[in-house]
Protein backbone atom coordinates (compact mmCIF):
# COMPACT_ATOMS: atom_id res chain seq x y z
CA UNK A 1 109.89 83.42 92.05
CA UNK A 2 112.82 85.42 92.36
CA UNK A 3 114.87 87.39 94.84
CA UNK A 4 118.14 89.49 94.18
CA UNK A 5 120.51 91.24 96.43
CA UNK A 6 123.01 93.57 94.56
CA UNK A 7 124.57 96.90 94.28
CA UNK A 8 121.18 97.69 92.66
CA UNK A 9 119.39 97.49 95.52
CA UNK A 10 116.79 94.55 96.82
CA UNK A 11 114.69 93.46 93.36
CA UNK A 12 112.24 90.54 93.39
CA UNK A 13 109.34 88.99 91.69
CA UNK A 14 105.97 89.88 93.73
CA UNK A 15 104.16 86.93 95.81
CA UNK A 16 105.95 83.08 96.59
CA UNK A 17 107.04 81.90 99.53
CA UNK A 18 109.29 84.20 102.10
CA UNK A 19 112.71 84.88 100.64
CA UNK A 20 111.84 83.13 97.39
CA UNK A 21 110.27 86.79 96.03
CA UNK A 22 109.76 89.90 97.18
CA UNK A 23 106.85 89.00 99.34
CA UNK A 24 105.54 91.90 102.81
CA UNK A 25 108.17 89.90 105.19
CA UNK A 26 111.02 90.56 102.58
CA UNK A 27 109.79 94.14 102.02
CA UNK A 28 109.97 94.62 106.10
CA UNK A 29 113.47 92.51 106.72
CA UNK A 30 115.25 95.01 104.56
CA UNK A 31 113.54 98.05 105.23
CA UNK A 32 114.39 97.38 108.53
CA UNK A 33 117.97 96.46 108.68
CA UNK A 34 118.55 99.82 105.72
CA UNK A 35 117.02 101.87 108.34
CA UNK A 36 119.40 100.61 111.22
CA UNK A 37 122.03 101.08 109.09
CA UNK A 38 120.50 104.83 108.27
CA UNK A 39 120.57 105.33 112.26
CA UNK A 40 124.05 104.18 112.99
CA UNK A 41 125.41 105.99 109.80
CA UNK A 42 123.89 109.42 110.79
CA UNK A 43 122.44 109.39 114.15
CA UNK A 44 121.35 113.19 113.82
CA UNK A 45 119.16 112.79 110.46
CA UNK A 46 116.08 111.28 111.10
CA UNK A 47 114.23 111.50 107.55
CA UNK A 48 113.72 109.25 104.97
CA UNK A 49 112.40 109.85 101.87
CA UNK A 50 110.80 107.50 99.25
CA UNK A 51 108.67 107.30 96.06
CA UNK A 52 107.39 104.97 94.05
CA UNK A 53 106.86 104.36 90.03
CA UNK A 54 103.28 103.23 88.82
CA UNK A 55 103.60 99.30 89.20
CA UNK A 56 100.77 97.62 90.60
CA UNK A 57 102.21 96.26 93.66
CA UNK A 58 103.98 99.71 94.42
CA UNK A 59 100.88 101.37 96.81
CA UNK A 60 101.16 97.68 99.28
CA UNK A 61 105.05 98.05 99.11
CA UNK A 62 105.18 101.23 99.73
CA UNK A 63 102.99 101.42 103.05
CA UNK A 64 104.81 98.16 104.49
CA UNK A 65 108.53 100.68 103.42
CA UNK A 66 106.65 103.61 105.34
CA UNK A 67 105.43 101.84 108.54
CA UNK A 68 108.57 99.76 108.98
CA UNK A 69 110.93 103.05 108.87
CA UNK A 70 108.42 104.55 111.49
CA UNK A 71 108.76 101.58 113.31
CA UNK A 72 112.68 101.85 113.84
CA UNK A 73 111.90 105.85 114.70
CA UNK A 74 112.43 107.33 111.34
CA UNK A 75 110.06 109.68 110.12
CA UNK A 76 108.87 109.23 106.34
CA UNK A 77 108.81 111.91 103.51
CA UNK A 78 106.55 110.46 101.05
CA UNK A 79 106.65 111.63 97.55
CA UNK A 80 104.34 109.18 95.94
CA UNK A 81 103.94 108.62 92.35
CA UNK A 82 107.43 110.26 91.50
CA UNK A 83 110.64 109.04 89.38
CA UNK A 84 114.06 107.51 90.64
CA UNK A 85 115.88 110.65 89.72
CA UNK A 86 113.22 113.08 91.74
CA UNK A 87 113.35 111.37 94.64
CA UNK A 88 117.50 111.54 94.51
CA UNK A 89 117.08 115.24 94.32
CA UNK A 90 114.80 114.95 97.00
CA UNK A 91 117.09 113.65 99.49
CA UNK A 92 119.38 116.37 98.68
CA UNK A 93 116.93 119.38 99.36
CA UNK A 94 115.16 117.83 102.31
CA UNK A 95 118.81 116.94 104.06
CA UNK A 96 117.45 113.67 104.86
CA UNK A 97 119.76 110.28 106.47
CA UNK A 98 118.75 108.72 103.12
CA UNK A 99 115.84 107.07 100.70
CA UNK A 100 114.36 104.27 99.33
CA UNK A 101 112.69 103.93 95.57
CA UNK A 102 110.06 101.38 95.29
CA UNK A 103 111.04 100.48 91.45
CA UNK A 104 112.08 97.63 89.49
CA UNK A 105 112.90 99.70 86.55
CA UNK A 106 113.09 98.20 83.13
CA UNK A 107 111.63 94.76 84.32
CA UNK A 108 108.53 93.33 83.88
CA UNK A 109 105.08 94.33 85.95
CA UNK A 110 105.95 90.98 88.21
CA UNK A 111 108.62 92.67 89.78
CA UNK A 112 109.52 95.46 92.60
CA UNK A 113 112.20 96.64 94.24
CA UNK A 114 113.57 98.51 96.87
CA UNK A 115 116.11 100.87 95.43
CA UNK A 116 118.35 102.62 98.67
CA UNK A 117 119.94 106.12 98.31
CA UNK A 118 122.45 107.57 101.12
CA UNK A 119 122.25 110.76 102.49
CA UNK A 120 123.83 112.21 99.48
CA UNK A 121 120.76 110.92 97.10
CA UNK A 122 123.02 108.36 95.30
CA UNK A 123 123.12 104.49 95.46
CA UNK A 124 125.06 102.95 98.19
CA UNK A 125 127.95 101.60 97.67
CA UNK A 126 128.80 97.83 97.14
CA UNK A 127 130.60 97.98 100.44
CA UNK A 128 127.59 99.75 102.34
CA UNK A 129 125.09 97.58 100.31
CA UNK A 130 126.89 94.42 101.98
CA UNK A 131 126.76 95.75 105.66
CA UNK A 132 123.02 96.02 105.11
CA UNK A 133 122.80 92.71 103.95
CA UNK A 134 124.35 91.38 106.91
CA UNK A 135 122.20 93.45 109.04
CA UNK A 136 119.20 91.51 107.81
CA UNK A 137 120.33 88.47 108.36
CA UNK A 138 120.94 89.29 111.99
CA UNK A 139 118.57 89.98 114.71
CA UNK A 140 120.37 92.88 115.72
CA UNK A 141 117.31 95.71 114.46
CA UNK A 142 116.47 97.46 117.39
CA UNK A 143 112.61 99.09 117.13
CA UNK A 144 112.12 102.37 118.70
CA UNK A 145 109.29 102.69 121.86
CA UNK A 146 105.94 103.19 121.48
CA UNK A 147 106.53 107.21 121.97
CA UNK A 148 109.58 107.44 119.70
CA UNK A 149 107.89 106.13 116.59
CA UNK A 150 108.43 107.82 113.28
CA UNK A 151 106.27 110.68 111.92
CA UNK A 152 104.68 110.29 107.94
CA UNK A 153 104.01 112.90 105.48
CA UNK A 154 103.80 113.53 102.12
CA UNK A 155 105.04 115.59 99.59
CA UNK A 156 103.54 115.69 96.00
CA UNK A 157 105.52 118.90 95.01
CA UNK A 158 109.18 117.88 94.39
CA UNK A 159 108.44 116.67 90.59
CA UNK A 160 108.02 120.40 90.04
CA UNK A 161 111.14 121.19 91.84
CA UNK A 162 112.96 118.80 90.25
CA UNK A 163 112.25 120.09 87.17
CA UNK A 164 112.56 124.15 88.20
CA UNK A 165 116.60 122.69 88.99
CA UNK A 166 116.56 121.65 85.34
CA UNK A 167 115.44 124.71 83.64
CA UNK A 168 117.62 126.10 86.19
CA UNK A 169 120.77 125.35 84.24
CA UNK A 170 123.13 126.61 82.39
CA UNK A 171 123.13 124.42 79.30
CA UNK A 172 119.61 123.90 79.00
CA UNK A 173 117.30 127.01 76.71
CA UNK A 174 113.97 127.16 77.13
CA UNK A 175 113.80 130.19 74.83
CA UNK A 176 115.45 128.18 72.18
CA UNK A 177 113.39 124.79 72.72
CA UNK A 178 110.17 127.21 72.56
CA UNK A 179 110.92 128.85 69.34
CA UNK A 180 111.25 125.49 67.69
CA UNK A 181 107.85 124.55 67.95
CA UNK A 182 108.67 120.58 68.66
CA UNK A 183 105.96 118.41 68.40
CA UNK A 184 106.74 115.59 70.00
CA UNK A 185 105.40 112.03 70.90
CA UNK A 186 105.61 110.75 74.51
CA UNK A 187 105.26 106.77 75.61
CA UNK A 188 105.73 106.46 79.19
CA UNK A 189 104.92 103.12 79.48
CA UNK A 190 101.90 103.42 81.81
CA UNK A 191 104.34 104.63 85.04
CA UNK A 192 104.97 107.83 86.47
CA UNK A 193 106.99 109.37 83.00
CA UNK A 194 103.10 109.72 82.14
CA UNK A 195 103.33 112.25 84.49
CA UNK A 196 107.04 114.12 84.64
CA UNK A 197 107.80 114.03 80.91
CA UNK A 198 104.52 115.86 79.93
CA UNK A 199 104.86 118.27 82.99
CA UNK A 200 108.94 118.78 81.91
CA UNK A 201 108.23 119.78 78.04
CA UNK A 202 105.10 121.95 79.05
CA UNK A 203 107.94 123.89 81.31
CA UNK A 204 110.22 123.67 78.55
CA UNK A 205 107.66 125.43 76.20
CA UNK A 206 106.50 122.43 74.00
CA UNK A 207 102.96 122.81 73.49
CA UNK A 208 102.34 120.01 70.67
CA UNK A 209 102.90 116.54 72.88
CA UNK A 210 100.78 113.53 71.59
CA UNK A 211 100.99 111.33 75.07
CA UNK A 212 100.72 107.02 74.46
CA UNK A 213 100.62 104.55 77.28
CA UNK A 214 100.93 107.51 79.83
CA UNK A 215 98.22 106.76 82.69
CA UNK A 216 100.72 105.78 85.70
CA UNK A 217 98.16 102.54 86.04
CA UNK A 218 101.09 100.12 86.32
CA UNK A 219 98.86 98.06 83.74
CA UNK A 220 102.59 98.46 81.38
CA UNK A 221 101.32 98.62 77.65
CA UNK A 222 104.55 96.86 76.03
CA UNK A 223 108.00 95.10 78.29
CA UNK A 224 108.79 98.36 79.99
CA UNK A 225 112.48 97.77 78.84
CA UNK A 226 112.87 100.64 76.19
CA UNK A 227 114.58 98.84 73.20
CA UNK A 228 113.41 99.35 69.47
CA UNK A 229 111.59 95.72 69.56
CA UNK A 230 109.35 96.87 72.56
CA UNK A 231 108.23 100.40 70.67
CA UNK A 232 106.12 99.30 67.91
CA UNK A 233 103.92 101.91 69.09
CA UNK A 234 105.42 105.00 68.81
CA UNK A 235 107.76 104.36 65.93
CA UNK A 236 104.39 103.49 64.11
CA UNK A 237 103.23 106.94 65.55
CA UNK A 238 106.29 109.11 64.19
CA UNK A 239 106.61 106.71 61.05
CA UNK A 240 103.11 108.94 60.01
CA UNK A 241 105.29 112.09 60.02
CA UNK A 242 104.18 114.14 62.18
CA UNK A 243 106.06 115.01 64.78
CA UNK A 244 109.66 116.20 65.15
CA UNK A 245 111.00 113.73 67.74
CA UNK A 246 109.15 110.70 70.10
CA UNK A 247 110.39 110.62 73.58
CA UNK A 248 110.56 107.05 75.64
CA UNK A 249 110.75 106.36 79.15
CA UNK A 250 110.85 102.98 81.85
CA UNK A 251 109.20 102.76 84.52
CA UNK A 252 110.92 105.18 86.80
CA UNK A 253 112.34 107.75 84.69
CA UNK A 254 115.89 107.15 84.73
CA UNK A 255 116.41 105.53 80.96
CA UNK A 256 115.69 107.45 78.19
CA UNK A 257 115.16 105.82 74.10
CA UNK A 258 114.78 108.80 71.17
CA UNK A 259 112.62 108.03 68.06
CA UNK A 260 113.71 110.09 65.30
CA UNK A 261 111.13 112.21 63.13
CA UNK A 262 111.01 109.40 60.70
CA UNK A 263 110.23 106.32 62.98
CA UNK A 264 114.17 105.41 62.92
CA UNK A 265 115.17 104.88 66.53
CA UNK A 266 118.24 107.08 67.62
CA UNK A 267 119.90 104.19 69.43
CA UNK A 268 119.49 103.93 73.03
CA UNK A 269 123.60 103.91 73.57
CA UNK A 270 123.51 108.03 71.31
CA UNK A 271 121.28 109.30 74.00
CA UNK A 272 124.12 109.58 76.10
CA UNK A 273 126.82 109.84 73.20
CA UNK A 274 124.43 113.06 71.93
CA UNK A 275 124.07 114.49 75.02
CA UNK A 276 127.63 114.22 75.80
CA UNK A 277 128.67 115.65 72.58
CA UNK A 278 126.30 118.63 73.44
CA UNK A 279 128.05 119.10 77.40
CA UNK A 280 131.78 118.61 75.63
CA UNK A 281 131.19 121.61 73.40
CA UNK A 282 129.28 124.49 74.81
CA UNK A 283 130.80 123.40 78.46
CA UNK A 284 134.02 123.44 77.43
CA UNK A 285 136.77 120.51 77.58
CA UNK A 286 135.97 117.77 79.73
CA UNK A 287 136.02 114.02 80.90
CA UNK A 288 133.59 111.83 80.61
CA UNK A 289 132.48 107.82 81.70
CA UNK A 290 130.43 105.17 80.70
CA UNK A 291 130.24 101.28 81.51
CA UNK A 292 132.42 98.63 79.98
CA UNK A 293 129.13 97.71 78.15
CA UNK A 294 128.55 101.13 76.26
CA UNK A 295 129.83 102.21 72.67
CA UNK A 296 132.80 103.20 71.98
CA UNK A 297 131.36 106.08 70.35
CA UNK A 298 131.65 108.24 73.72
CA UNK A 299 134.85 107.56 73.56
CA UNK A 300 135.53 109.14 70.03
CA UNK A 301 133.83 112.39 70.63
CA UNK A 302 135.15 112.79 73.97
CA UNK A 303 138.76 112.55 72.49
CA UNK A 304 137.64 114.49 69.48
CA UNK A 305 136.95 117.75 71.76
CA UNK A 306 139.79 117.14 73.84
CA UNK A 307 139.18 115.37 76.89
CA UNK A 308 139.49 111.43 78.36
CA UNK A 309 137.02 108.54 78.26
CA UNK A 310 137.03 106.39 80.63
CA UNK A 311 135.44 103.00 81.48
CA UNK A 312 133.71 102.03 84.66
CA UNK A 313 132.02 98.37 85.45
CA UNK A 314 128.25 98.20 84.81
CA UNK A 315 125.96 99.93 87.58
CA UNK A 316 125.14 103.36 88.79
CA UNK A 317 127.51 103.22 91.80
CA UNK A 318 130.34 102.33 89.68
CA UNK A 319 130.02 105.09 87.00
CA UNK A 320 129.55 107.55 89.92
CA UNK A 321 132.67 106.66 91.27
CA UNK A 322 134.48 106.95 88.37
CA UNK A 323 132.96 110.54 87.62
CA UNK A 324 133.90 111.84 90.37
CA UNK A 325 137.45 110.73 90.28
CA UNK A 326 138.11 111.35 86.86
CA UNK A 327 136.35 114.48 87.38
CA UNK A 328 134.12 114.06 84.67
CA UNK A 329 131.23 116.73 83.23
CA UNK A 330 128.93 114.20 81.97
CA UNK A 331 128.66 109.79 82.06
CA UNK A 332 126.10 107.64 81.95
CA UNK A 333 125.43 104.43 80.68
CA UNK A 334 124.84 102.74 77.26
CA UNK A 335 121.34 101.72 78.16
CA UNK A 336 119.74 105.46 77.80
CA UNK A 337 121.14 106.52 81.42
CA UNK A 338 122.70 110.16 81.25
CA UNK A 339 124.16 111.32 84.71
CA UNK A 340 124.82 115.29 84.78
CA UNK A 341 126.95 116.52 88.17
CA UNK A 342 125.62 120.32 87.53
CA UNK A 343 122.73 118.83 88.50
CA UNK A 344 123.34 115.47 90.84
CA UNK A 345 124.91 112.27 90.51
CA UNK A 346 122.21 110.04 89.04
CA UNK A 347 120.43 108.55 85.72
CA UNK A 348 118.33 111.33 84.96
CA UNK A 349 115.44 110.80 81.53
CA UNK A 350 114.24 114.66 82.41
CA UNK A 351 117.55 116.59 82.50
CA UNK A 352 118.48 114.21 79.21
CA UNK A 353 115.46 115.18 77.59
CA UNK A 354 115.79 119.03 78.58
CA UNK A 355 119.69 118.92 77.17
CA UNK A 356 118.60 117.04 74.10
CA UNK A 357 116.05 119.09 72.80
CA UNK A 358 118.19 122.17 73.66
CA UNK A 359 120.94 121.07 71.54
CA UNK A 360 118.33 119.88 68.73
CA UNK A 361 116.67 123.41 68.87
CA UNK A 362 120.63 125.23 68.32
CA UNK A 363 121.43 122.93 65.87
CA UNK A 364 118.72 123.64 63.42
CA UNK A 365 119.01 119.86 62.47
CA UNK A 366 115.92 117.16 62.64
CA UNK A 367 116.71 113.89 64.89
CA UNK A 368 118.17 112.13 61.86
CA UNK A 369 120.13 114.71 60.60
CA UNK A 370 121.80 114.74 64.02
CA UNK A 371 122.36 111.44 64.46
CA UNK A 372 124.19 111.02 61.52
CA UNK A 373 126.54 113.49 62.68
CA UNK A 374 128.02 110.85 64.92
CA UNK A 375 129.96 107.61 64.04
CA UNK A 376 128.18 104.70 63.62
CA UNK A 377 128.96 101.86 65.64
CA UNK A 378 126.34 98.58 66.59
CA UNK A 379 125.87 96.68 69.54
CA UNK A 380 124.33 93.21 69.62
CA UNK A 381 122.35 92.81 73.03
CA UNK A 382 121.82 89.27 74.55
CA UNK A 383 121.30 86.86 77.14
CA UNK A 384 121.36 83.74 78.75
CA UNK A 385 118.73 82.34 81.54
CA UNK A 386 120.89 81.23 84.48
CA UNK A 387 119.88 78.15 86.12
CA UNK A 388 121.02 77.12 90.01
CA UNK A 389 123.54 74.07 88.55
CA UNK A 390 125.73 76.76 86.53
CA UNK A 391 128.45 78.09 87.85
CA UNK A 392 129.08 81.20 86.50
CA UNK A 393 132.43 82.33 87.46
CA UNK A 394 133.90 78.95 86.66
CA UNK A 395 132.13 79.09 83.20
CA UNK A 396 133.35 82.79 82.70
CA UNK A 397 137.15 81.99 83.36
CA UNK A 398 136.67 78.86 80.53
CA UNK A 399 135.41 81.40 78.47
CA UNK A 400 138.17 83.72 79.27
CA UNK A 401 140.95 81.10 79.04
CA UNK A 402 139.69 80.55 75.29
CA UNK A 403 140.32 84.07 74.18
CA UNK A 404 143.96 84.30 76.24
CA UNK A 405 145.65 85.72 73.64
CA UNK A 406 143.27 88.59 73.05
CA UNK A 407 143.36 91.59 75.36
CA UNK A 408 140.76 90.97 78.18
CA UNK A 409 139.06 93.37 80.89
CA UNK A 410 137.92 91.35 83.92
CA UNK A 411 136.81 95.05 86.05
CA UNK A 412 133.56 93.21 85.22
CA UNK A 413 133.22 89.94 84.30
CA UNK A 414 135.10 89.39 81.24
CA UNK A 415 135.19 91.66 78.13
CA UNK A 416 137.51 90.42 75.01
CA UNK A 417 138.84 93.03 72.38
CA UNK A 418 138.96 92.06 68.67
CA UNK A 419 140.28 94.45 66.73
CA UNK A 420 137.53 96.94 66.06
CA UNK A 421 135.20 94.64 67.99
CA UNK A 422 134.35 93.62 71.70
CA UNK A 423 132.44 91.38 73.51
CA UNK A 424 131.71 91.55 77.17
CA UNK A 425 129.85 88.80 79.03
CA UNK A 426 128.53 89.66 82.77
CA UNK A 427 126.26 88.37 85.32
CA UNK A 428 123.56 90.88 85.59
CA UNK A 429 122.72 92.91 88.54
CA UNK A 430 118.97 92.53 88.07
CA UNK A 431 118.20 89.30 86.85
CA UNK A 432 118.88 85.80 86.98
CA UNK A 433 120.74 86.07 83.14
CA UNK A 434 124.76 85.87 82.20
CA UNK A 435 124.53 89.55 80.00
CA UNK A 436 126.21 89.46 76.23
CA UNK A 437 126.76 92.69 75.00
CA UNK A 438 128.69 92.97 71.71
CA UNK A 439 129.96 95.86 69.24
CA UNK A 440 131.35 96.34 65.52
CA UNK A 441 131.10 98.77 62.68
CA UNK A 442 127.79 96.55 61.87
CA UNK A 443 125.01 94.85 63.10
CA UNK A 444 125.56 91.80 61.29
CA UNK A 445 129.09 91.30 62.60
CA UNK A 446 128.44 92.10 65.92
CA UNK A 447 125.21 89.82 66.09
CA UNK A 448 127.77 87.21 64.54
CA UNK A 449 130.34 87.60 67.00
CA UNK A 450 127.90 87.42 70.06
CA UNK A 451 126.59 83.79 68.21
CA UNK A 452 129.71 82.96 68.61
CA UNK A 453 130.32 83.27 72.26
CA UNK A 454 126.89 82.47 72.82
CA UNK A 455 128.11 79.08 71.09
CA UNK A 456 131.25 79.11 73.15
CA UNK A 457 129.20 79.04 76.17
CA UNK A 458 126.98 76.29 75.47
CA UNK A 459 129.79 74.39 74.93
CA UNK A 460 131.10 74.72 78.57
CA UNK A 461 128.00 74.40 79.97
CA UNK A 462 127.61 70.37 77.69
CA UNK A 463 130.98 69.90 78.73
CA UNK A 464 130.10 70.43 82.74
CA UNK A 465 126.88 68.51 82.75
């Protein structure tokens, strides 16, 4: 059983003993000291507002979220079945003290979390995220009186909202996306994209969708996680040739994987890097961000049209932060995750998806022929299970004293340059695993030079035991 405390938000494996997993005490401890913090923060805002994705434990975590925030006097906007990104909009409109997403994203059906949004829909900060922390482990939550308790409703129409802000902009043409005729493939992984990314392309004027795993049952059909080896299904789909582009989703909406009209995938890091590309030249001239862990291929086209890349440490929060003082039009990160300020300052699959298949209708081009257009780079994604004996900032500054004479990032954790390659090794903010991301010109040399730290770090951890 597991349970993790980090910038993204409370995440824990479902049943286990009390602060082993995200068991109902857990669920209530941290509502509960989120929603004191909510109170002292902004004393005159007394909504919350939270949704859920389609896991199976979401409808018992949800309730226990609902009646503890009612509990400490806050009243509860309940969106339901809805996606990470929705409910961040919904905090917005509703000019509520904050919310809380009950989603685990990319991991396993095992896990939940409790994902917490300030008043300005976006992930707390790592500073704000600690003062909660501490509030939990105090017995300083204060419950409101019998007569003062929180109010409950729902809300099962900001989805469509959400999506009216989308078509709502600028850069995105239904009238173009219509005229194309796109037939297109949709696996939403049994959660709530079952639901939004069929609703979004019916708004957008795509009439042909063939839907897989798209019941939000929470029974997920494949590791929710969208990379190629998890997608058998719908690259077998579009390998049969007919449709123009297959559309994947996690669990809550806010990653988003292209399959290209031949079964090739489009690479989860040239979502963003396509998208991008799209914002940086009908926009006009602009900034952009990713994560230390994304290709460098942003980077390329941003300079290209004229503007500055920059590089933020992995998470939401940080890439936010970065945005907005680097003024950036568009960032995201390399694991699908496209952020869009016209619209708000989160991971967003649905305005991705909307800007994607704009710029796909004005090119004229199929999904291949596009993503040729862009320069190829590979990264080489890996891991290492963490055990309780390992520690892992002495292990990372080994690893780091190794490569000394190589330029080194250590915003987050450590990253090592190598020419035209990089490596950057990282604790992860979701689960109990040391991240190794690599990159080169090919897949070959960057799986080689990940081996090779991977071999690196085996050593240290034989030398310590």
């Amino acid at each position: 059983m597991t349970l993790i405390k980090s910038i993204s938000g409370i995440r824990g494996t479902i049943g286990g003993r009390s602060g082993d997993g995200l068991t109902p005490p857990d669920v209530v401890k941290f509502t509960a000291a989120f929603s004191q913090w909510l109170r002292q923060r902004n004393p005159a805002l007394t909504t919350v507002v939270i949704g859920r994705d389609g896991r199976l434990s979401g409808e018992l975590v949800a309730k226990l979220v609902a009646a503890t925030l009612q509990g400490l006097g806050l009243d509860v906007l309940d969106l339901g079945l809805s996606t990470t990104p929705t409910v961040e909009v919904a905090v917005v409109g509703e000019q509520a003290a904050g919310g809380i997403i009950l989603t685990a994203s990319h991991n396993p059906i095992q896990w939940n979390a409790l994902k917490l949004l300030n008043e300005a829909g976006e992930f707390i900060s790592a500073q704000d995220g600690a003062e909660v922390l501490a509030l939990a482990d105090t017995d300083a939550i204060e419950y409101a009186d019998v007569r003062k308790l929180g109010k409950y409703r729902t809300d099962d129409t900001w989805l469509r909202r959400h999506i009216d802000q989308i078509l709502a902009l600028t850069l995105v043409d239904r009238d173009a996306v219509a005229a194309r005729n796109f037939r297109v493939v949709v696996d939403a992984v049994n959660s709530t994209g079952g639901l939004a990314v069929p609703m979004l392309l019916e708004a957008l004027g795509v009439e042909q969708v063939t839907k897989l795993h798209c019941e939000p049952t929470g029974n997920f059909a494949h590791n929710p996680e969208p990379l190629p080896e998890n997608l058998r299904d719908i690259i077998k789909e579009m390998e049969r040739g007919n449709a123009d582009l297959g559309i994947v989703v996690d669990p809550d909406v806010d990653r988003l994987a292209l399959i290209c009209e031949d079964g090739s995938p489009f690479g989860e890091e040239y979502t963003l890097v396509a998208v991008a590309d799209y914002v940086l030249r009908t926009g006009g001239v602009g900034n952009t961000v990713s994560n230390l862990s994304s290709t460098v291929a942003l980077r390329v086209i941003t300079e290209k049209a004229g503007g500055s890349y920059f590089a933020s440490a992995v998470g939401e929060v940080n890439v936010v932060e970065l945005m907005k003082e680097s003024n950036a039009v568009i960032g995201g990160e390399g694991n699908g995750g496209i952020i869009y300020p016209d619209l708000h300052y989160g991971r967003d699959a649905l305005v991705g998806i909307a800007l994607f298949l704009t710029q796909l209708a004005k090119s004229g081009k199929s999904a291949s022929m596009l993503r040729r257009t862009y320069p190829n780079f590979y990264i080489s994604k890996n891991k290492i299970e963490l055990t309780p004996d390992i520690d892992v900032d002495a292990l990372l500054d080994r690893i780091k004293s190794r490569y000394a004479r190589n330029p080194i990032s250590t915003i987050d954790g450590v990253k090592i340059e190598f020419d035209r390659e990089w490596v950057h090794l990282r604790r992860s903010n979701t689960e109990p695993i040391i991240r190794i991301y690599s990159e080169s010109d090919t897949l070959a040399t960057a799986d080689h030079l990940a081996g090779k730290i991977i071999n690196d770090i085996r050593e240290v951890i034989a030398e310590k035991r």
